[in-house]
Protein backbone atom coordinates (compact mmCIF):
# COMPACT_ATOMS: atom_id res chain seq x y z
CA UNK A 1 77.34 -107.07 -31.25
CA UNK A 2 73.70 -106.46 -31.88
CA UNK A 3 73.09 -106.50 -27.52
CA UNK A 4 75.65 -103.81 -27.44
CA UNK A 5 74.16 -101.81 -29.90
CA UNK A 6 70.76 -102.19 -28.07
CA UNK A 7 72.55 -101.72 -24.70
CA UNK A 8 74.09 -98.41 -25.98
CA UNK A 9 71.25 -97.30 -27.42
CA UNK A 10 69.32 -98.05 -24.23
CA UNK A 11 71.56 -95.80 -22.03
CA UNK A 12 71.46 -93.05 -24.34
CA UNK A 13 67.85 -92.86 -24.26
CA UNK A 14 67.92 -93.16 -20.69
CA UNK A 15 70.56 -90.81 -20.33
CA UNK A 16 68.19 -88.13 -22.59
CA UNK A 17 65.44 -88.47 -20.75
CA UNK A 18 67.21 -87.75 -17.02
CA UNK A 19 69.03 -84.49 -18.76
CA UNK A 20 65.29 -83.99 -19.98
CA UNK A 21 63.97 -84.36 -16.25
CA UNK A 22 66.18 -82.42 -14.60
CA UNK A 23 66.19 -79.56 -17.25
CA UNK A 24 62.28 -78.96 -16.93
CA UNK A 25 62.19 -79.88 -12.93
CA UNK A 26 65.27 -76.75 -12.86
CA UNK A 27 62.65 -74.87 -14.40
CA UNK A 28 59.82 -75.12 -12.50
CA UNK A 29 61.63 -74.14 -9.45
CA UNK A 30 62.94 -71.15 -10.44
CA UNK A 31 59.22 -70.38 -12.00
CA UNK A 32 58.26 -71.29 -8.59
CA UNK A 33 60.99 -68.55 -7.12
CA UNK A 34 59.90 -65.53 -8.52
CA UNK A 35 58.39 -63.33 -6.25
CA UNK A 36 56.98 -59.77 -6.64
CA UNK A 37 55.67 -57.17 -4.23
CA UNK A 38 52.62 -55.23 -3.61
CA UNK A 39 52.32 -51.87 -1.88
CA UNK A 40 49.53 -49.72 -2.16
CA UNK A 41 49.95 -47.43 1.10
CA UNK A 42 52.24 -44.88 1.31
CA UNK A 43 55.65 -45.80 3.33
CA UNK A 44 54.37 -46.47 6.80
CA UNK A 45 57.68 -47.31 7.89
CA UNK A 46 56.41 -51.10 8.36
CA UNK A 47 58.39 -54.02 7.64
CA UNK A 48 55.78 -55.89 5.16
CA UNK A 49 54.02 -55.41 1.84
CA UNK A 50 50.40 -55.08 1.24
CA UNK A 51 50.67 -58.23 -0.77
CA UNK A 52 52.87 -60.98 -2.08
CA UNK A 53 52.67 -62.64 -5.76
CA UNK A 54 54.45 -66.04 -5.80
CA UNK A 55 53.81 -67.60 -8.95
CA UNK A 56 49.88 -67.44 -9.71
CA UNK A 57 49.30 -66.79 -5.86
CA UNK A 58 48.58 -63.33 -3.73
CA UNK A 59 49.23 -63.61 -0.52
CA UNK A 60 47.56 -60.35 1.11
CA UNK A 61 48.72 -59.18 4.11
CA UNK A 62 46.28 -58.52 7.67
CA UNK A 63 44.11 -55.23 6.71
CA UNK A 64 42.18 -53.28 8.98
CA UNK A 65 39.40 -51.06 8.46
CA UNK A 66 40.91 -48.02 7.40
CA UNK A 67 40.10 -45.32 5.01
CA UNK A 68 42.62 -43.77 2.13
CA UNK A 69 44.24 -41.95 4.97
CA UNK A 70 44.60 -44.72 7.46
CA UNK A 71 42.59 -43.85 9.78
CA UNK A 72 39.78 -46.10 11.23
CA UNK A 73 36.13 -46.46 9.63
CA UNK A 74 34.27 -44.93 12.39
CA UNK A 75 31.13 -46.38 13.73
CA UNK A 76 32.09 -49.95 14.96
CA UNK A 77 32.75 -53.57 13.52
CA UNK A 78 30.33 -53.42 10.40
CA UNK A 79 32.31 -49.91 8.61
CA UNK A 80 35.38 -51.29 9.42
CA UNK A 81 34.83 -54.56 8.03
CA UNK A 82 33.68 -53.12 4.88
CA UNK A 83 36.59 -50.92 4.94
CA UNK A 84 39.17 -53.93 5.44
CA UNK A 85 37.32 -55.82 2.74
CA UNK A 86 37.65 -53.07 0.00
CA UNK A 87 41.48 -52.19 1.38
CA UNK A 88 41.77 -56.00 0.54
CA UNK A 89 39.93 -55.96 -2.96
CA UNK A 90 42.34 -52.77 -3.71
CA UNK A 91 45.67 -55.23 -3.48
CA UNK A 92 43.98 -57.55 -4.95
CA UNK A 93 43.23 -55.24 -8.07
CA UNK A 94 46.59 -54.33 -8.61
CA UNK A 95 48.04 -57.60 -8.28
CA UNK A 96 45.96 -58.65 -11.28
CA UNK A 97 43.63 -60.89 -9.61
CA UNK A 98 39.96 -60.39 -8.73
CA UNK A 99 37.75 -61.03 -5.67
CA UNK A 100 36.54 -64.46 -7.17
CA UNK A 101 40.47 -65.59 -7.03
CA UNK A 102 40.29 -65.92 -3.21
CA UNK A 103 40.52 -68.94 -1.70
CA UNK A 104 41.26 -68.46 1.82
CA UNK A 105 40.67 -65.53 4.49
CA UNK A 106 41.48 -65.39 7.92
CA UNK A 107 39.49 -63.07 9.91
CA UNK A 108 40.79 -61.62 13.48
CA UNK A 109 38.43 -59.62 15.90
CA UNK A 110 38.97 -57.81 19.08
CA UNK A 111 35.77 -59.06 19.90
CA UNK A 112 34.16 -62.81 19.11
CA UNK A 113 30.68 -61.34 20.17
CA UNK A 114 30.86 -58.90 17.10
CA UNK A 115 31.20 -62.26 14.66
CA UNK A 116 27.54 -61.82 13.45
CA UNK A 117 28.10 -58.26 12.43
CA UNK A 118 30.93 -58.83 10.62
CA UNK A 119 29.61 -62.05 8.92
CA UNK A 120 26.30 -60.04 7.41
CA UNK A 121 28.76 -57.30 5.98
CA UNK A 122 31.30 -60.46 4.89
CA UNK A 123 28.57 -62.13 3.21
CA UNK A 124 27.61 -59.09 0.92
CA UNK A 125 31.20 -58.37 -0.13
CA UNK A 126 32.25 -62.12 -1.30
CA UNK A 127 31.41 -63.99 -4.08
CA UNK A 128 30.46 -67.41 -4.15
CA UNK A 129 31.65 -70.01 -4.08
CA UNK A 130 32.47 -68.46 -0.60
CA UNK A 131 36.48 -69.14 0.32
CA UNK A 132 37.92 -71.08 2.93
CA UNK A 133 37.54 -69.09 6.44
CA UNK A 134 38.94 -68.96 9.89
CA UNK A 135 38.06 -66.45 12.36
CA UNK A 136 39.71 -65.68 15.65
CA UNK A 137 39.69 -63.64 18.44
CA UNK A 138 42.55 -61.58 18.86
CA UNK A 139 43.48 -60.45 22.23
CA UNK A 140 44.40 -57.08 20.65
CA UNK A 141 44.56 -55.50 17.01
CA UNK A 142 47.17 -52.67 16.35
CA UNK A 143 45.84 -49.39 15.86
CA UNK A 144 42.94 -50.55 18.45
CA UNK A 145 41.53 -51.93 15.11
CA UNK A 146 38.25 -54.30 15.57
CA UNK A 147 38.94 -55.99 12.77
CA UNK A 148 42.18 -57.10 10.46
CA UNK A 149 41.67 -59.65 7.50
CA UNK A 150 44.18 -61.36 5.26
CA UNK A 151 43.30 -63.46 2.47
CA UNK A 152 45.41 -66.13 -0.14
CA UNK A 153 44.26 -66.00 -3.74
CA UNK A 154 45.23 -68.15 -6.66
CA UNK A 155 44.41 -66.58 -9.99
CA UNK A 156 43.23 -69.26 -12.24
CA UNK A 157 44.80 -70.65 -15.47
């Protein structure tokens, strides 16, 4: 009698903490799901958002060096990278998050030899600690951009 009591009592407890589990794993994911979108520019008639929040991250789309009216910084790889950096800063801004929240960028040029440039004007813009970085050359940019930059940020806790 006293082993089936114990037995019983067992299972239920077991039984409590799966519904338990499952209830706060359910949870999370649809925490996780939640998704809301960014758009700064006016309808370009693009299929994207400026930005992505999923959760406590911002995913910002590729920006190129353009000014409020989307036209190109002129005078070469160092305006425009400035320009892309503060187009990115903007998102970032109204997603809630700030410049420190980066944690990854991924830089494209039209141009690899223009990398130093770009780096001295990166440099100035971001705080430290620095994010995680790839650049790439691109074998073309829309817009015959020299430049387009897209960065992940995670805003902290």
């Amino acid at each position: 009698m006293k082993m089936t009591i114990e037995t019983r009592a067992a299972r239920l407890l077991l039984w409590a903490f799966t519904i338990a589990l499952t209830v706060g794993v359910a949870g999370q994911r649809i925490q996780c799901q939640e998704r809301k979108a960014i758009n700064l520019a006016p309808a370009r008639g693009l299929p994207f958002s400026d930005g992505i929040v999923a959760g406590n991250t911002l995913y910002v789309a590729g920006q190129e060096g353009t000014d409020d009216s989307g036209k190109l910084a002129a005078g070469g790889i160092g305006p425009e990278t400035t320009a892309a950096l503060d187009n990115i800063q903007k998102i970032i801004k109204a997603a809630g998050f700030e410049l420190k929240d980066v944690v990854s960028v991924t830089v494209y040029l039209a141009d690899i030899h223009e990398f130093p440039e770009m780096n001295k004007v990166y440099k100035s813009v971001m705080p430290d600690p620095k994010p995680a970085r790839a650049t790439v050359q691109a074998a073309a940019l829309v817009n015959n951009a020299r430049i387009e930059i897209s960065a992940i940020a995670v805003k902290q806790k």
